[in-house]
C-alpha atoms as a PDB file:
ATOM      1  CA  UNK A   1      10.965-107.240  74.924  1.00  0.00           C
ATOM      2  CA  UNK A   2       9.928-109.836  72.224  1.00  0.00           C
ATOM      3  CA  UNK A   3       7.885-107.094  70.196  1.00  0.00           C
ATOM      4  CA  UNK A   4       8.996-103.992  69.718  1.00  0.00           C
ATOM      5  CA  UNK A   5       6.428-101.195  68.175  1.00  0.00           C
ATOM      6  CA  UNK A   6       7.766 -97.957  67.028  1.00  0.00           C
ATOM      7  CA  UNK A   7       4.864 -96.368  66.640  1.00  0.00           C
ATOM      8  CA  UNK A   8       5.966 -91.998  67.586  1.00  0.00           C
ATOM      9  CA  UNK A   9       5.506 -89.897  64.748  1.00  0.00           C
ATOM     10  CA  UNK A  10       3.831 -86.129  63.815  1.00  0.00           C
ATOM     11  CA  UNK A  11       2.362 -84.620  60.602  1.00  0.00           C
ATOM     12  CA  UNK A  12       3.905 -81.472  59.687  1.00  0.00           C
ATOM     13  CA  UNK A  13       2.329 -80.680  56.415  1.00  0.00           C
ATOM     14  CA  UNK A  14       2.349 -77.222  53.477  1.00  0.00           C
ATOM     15  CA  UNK A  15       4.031 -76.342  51.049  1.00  0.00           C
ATOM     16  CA  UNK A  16       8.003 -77.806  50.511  1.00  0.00           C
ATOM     17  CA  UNK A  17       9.736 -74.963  50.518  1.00  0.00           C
ATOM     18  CA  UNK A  18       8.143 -72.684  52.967  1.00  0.00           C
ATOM     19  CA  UNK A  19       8.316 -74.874  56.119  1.00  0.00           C
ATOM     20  CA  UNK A  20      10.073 -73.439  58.860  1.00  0.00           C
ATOM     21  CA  UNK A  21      12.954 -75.131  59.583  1.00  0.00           C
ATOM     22  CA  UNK A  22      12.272 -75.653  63.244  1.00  0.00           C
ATOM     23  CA  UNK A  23       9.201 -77.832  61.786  1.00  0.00           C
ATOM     24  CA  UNK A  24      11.964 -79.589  59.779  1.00  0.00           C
ATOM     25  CA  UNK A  25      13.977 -80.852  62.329  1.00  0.00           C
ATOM     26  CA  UNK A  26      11.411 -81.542  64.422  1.00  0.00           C
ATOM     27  CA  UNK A  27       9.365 -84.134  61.926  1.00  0.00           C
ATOM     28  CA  UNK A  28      12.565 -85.822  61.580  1.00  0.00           C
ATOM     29  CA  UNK A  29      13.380 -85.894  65.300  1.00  0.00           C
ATOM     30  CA  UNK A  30      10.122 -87.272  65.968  1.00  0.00           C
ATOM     31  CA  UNK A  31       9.169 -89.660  62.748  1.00  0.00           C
ATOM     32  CA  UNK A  32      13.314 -90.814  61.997  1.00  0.00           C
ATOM     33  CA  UNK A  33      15.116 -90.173  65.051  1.00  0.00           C
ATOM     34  CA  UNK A  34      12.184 -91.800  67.211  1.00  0.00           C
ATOM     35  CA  UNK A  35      12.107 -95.422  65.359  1.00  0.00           C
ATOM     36  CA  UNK A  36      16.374 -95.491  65.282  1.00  0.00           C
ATOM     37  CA  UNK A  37      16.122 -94.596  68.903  1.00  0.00           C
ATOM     38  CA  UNK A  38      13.619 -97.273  69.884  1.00  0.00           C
ATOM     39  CA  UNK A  39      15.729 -99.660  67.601  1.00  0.00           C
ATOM     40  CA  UNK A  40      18.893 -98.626  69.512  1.00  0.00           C
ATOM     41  CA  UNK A  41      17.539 -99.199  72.455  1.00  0.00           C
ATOM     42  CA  UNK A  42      15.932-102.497  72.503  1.00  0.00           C
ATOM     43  CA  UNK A  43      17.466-104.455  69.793  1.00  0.00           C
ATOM     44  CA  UNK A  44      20.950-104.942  70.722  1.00  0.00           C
ATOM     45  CA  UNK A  45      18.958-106.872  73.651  1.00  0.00           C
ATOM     46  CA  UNK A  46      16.629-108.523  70.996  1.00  0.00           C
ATOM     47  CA  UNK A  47      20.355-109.606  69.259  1.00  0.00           C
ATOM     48  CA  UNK A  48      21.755-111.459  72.344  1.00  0.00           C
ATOM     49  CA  UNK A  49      18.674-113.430  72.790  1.00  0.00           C
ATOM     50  CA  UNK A  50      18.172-114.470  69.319  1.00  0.00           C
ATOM     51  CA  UNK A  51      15.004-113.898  68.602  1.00  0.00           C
ATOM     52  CA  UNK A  52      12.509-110.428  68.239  1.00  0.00           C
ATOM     53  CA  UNK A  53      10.703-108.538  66.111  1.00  0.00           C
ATOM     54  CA  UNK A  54      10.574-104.976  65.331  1.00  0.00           C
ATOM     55  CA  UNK A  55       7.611-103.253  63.655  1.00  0.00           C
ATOM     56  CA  UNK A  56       8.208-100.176  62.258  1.00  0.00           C
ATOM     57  CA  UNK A  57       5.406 -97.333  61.611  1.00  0.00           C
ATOM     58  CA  UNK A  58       6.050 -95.797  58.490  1.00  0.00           C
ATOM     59  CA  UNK A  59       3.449 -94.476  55.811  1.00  0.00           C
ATOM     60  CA  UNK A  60       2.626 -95.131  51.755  1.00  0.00           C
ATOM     61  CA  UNK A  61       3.495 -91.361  52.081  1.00  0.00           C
ATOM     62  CA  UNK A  62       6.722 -92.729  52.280  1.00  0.00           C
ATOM     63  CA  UNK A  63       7.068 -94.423  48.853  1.00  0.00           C
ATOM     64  CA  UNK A  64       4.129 -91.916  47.662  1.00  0.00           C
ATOM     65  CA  UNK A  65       4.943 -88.527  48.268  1.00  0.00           C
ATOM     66  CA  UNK A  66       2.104 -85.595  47.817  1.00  0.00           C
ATOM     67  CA  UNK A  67       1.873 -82.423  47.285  1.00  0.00           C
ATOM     68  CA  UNK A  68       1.496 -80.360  50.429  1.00  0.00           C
ATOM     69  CA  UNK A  69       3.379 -83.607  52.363  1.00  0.00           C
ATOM     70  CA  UNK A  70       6.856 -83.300  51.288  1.00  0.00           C
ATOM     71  CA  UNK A  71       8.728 -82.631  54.816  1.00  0.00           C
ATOM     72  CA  UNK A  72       6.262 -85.874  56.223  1.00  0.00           C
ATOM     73  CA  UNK A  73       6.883 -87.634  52.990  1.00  0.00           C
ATOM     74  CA  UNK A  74      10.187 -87.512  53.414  1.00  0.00           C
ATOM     75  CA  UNK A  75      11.063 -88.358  56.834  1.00  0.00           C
ATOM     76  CA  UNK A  76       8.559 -91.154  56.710  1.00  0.00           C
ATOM     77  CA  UNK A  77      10.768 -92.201  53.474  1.00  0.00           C
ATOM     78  CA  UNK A  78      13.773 -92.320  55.370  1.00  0.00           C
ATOM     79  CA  UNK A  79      12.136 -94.631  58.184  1.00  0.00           C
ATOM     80  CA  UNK A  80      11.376 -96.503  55.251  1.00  0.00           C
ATOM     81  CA  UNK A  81      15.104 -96.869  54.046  1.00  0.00           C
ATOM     82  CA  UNK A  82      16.408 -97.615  57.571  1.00  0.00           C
ATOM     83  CA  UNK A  83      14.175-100.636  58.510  1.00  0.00           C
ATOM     84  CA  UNK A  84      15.274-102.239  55.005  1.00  0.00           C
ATOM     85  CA  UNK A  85      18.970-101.450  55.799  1.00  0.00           C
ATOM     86  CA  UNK A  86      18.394-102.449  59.497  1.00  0.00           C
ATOM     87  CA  UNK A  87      16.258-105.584  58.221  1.00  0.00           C
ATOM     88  CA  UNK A  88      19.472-107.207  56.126  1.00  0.00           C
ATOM     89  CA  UNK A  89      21.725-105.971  58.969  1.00  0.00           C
ATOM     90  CA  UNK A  90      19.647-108.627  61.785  1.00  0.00           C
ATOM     91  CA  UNK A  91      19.190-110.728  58.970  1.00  0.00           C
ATOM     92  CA  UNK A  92      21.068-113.569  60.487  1.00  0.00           C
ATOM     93  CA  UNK A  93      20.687-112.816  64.024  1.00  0.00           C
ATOM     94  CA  UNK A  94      16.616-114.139  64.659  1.00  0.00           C
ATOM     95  CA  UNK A  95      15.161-110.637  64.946  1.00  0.00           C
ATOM     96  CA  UNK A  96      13.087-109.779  62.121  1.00  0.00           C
ATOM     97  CA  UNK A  97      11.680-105.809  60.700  1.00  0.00           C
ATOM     98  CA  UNK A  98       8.514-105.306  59.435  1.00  0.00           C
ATOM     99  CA  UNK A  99       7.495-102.066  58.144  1.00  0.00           C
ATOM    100  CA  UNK A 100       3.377-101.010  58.604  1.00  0.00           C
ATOM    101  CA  UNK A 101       2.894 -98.369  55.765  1.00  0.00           C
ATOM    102  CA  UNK A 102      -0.793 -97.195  56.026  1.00  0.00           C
ATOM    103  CA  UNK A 103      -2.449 -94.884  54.140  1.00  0.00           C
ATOM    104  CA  UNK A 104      -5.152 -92.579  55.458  1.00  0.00           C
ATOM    105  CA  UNK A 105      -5.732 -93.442  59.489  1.00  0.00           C
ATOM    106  CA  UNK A 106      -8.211 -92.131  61.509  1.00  0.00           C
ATOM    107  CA  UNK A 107      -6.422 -90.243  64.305  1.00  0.00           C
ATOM    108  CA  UNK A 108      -5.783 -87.179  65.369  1.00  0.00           C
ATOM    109  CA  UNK A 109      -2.288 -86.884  63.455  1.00  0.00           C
ATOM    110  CA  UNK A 110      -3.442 -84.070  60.719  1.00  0.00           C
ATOM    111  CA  UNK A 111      -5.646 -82.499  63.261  1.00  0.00           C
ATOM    112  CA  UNK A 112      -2.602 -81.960  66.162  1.00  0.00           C
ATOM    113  CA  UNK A 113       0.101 -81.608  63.560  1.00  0.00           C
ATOM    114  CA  UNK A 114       1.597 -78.528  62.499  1.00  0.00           C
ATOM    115  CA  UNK A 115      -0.082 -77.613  58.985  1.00  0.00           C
ATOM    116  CA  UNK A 116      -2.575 -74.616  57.887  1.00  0.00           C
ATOM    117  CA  UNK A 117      -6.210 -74.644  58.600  1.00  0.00           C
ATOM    118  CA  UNK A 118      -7.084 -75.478  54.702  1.00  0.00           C
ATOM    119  CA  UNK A 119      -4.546 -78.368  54.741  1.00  0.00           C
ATOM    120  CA  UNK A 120      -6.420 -79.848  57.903  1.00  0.00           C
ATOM    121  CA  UNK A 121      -9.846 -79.449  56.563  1.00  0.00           C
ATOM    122  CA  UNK A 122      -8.427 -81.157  53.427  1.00  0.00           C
ATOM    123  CA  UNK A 123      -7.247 -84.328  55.281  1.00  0.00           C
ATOM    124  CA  UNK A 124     -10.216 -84.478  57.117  1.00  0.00           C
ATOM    125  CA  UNK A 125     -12.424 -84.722  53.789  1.00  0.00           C
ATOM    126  CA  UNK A 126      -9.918 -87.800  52.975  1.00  0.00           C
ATOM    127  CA  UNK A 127     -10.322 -89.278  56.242  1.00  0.00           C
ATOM    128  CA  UNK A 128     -13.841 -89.373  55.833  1.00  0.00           C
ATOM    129  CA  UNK A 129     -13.156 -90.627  52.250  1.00  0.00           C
ATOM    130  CA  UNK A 130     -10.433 -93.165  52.852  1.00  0.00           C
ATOM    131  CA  UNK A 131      -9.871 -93.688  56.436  1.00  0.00           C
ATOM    132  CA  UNK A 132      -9.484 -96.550  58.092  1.00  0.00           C
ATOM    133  CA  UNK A 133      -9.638 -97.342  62.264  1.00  0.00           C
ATOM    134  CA  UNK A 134      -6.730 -97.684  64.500  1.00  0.00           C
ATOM    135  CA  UNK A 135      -8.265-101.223  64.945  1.00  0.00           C
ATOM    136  CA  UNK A 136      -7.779-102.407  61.629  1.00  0.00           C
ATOM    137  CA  UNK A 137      -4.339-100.912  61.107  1.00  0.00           C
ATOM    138  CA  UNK A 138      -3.313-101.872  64.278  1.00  0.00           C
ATOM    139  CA  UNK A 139      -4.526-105.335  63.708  1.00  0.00           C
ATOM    140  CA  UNK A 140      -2.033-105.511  59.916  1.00  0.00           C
ATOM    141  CA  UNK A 141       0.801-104.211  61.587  1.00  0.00           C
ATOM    142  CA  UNK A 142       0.414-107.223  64.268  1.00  0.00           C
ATOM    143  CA  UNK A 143      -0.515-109.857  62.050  1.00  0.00           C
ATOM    144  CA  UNK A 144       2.606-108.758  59.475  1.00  0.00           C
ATOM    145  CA  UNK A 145       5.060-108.984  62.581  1.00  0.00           C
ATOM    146  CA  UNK A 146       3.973-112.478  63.731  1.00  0.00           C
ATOM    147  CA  UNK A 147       3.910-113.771  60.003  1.00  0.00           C
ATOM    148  CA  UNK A 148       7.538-111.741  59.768  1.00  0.00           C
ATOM    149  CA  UNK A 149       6.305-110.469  56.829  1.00  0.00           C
ATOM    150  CA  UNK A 150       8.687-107.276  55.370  1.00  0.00           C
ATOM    151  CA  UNK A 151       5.815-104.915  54.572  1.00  0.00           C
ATOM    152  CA  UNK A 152       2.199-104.530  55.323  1.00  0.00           C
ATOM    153  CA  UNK A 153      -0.189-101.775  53.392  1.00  0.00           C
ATOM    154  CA  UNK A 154      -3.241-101.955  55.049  1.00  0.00           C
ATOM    155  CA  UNK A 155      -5.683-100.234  52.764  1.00  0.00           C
ATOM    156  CA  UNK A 156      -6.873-101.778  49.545  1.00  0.00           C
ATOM    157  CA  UNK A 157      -6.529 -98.348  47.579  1.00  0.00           C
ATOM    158  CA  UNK A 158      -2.993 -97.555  49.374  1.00  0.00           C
ATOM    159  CA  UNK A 159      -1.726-101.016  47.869  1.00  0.00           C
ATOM    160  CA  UNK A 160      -3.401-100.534  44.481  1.00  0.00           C
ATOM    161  CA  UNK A 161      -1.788 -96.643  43.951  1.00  0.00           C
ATOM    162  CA  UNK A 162       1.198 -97.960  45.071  1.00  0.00           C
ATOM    163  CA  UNK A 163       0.952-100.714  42.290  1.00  0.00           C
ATOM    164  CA  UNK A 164       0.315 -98.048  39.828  1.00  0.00           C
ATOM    165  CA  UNK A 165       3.186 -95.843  40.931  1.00  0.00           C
ATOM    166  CA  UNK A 166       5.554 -98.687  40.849  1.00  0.00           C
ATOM    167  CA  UNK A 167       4.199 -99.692  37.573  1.00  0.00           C
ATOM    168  CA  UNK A 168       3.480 -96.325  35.374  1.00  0.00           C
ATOM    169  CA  UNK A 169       5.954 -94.055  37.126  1.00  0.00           C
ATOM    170  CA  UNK A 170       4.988 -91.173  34.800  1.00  0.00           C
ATOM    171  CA  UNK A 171       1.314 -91.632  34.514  1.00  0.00           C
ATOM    172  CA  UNK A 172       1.911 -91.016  38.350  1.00  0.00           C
ATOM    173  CA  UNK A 173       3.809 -88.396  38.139  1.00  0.00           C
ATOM    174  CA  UNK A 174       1.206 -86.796  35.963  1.00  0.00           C
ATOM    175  CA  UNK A 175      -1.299 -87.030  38.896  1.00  0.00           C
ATOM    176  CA  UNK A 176       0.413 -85.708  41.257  1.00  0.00           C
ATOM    177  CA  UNK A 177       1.272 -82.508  39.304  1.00  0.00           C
ATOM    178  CA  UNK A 178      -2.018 -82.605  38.722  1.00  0.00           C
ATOM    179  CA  UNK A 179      -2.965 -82.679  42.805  1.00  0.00           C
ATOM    180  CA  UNK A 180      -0.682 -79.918  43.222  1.00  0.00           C
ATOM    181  CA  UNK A 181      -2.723 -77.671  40.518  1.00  0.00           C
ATOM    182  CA  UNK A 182      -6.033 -78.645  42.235  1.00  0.00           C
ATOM    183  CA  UNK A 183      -4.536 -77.919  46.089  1.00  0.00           C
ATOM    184  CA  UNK A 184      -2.970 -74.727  44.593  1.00  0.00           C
ATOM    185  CA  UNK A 185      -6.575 -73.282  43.046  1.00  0.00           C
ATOM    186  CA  UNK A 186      -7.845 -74.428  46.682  1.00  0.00           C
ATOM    187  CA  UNK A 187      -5.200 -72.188  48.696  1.00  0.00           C
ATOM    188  CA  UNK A 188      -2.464 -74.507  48.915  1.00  0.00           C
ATOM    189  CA  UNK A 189       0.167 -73.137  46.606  1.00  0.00           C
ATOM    190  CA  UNK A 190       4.082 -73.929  46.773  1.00  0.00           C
ATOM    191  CA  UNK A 191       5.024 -70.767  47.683  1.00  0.00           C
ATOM    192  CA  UNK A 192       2.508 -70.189  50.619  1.00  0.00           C
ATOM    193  CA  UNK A 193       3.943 -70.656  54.105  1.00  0.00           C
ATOM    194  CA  UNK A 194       2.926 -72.832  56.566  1.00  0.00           C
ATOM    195  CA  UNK A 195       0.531 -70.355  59.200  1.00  0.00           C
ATOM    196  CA  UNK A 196       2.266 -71.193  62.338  1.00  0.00           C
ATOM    197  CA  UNK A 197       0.097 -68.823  63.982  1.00  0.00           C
ATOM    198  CA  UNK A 198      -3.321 -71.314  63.547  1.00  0.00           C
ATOM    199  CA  UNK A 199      -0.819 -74.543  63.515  1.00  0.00           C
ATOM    200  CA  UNK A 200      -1.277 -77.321  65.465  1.00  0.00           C
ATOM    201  CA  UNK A 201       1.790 -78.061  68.483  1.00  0.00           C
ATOM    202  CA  UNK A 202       2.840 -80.909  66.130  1.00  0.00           C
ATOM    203  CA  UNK A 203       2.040 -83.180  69.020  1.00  0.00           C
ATOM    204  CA  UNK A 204       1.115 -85.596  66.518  1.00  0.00           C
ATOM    205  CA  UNK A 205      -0.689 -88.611  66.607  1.00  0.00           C
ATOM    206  CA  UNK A 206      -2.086 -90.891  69.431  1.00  0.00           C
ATOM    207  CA  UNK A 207      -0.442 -94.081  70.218  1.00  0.00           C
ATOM    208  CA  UNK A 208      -2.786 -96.907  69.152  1.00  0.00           C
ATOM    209  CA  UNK A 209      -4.210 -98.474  72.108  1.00  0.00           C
ATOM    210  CA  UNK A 210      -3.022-101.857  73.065  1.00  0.00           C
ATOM    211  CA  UNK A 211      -6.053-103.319  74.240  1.00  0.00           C
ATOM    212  CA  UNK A 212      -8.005-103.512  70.757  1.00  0.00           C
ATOM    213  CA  UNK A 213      -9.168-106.806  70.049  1.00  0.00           C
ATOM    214  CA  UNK A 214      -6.853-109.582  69.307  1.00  0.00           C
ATOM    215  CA  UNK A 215      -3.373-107.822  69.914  1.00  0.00           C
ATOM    216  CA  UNK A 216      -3.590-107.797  73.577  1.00  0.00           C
ATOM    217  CA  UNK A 217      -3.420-111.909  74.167  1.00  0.00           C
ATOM    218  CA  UNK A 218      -1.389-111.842  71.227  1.00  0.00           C
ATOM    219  CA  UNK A 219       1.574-109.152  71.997  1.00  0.00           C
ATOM    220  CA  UNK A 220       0.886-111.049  76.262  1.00  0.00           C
ATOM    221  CA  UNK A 221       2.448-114.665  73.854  1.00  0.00           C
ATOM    222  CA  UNK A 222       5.121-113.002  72.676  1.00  0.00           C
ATOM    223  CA  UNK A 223       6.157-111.579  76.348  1.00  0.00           C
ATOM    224  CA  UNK A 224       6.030-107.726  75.282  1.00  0.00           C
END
């Protein structure tokens, strides 16, 4: 394996403090434990040959966290903080780590993950909003790990809130408090648990499919 794509991961979404824990442990199993697994697996080979690259499927909710995201936030944050640590680990070795951090995708991720019904019609109005393909993710993540670039953001308004974040920490601050309010007068308050009764199985979110345009010759040259 030349290319290696960790791409597992579920949404388990509501408010902070009332997620079960079982939901807990389980987003980090999946979203944390999944990419150190895949790395563990397939890089010590990548290491002996010299040469590899590993792309890593994290989110902006990583650097970004919102209201109502805070378990996904987090574990997404901590596949964040592992590919940079794991990146200056293989620094010398030939294999490289990219990190894909896209914003809103549309998949089935919010749908199948484990979150209340208002929370899932809510990310549906921002897919419809925001969304981008698989495709064009797809296509960032692939063209960041051939360039061996360290990060990729695919969407223009992802990179852009990002910048402001980075840039006027507290102005960002302030609109995130002010998400919270607006989710809370919608249903979504901090102190409202998650209805696992109406949740999804948290089987999360569909693999992309190899065969979109461009990445299949492409991933066939670098002998994945």
């Amino acid at each position: 394996v030349d290319l290696l794509v960790n791409n597992a991961g579920i949404f388990v979404g509501g408010a902070s403090l009332a997620t079960p824990q079982e939901a807990i442990t389980r987003a980090f199993d999946v979203n944390l434990r999944g990419t150190m697994n895949g790395c563990a697996a397939f890089v010590p080979g990548m290491v002996a040959r010299g040469r590899g690259q590993v792309l890593n499927v994290a989110s902006l909710a990583g650097w970004m966290a919102l209201p109502q995201m805070g378990i996904y936030s987090a574990s997404k944050a901590a596949v964040i903080a592992y590919s940079e640590v794991l990146a200056a680990e293989l620094s010398a070795t030939g294999v490289g780590v990219s990190l894909l951090c896209p914003s809103f995708v549309d998949t089935e991720l919010v749908a199948r993950g484990q979150s209340s019904d208002d929370l899932r019609a809510f990310g549906g109005w921002l897919l419809r909003g925001l969304g981008q393909s698989p495709r064009e993710v797809a296509r960032a993540g692939i063209d960041a790990a051939f360039a061996g670039r360290a990060v990729a953001v695919p969407a223009r308004s992802g990179a852009l809130a990002l910048a402001i974040k980075r840039r006027a920490p507290a102005r960002f601050a302030q609109a995130t408090a002010f998400a919270a309010r607006l989710l809370g007068r919608m249903g979504l308050s901090p102190g409202r648990p998650t209805n696992l009764a109406q949740a999804g199985t948290g089987a999360g979110s569909r693999p992309v499919d190899p065969r979109i345009d461009g990445v299949a010759p492409a991933l066939q040259h670098m002998g994945a």
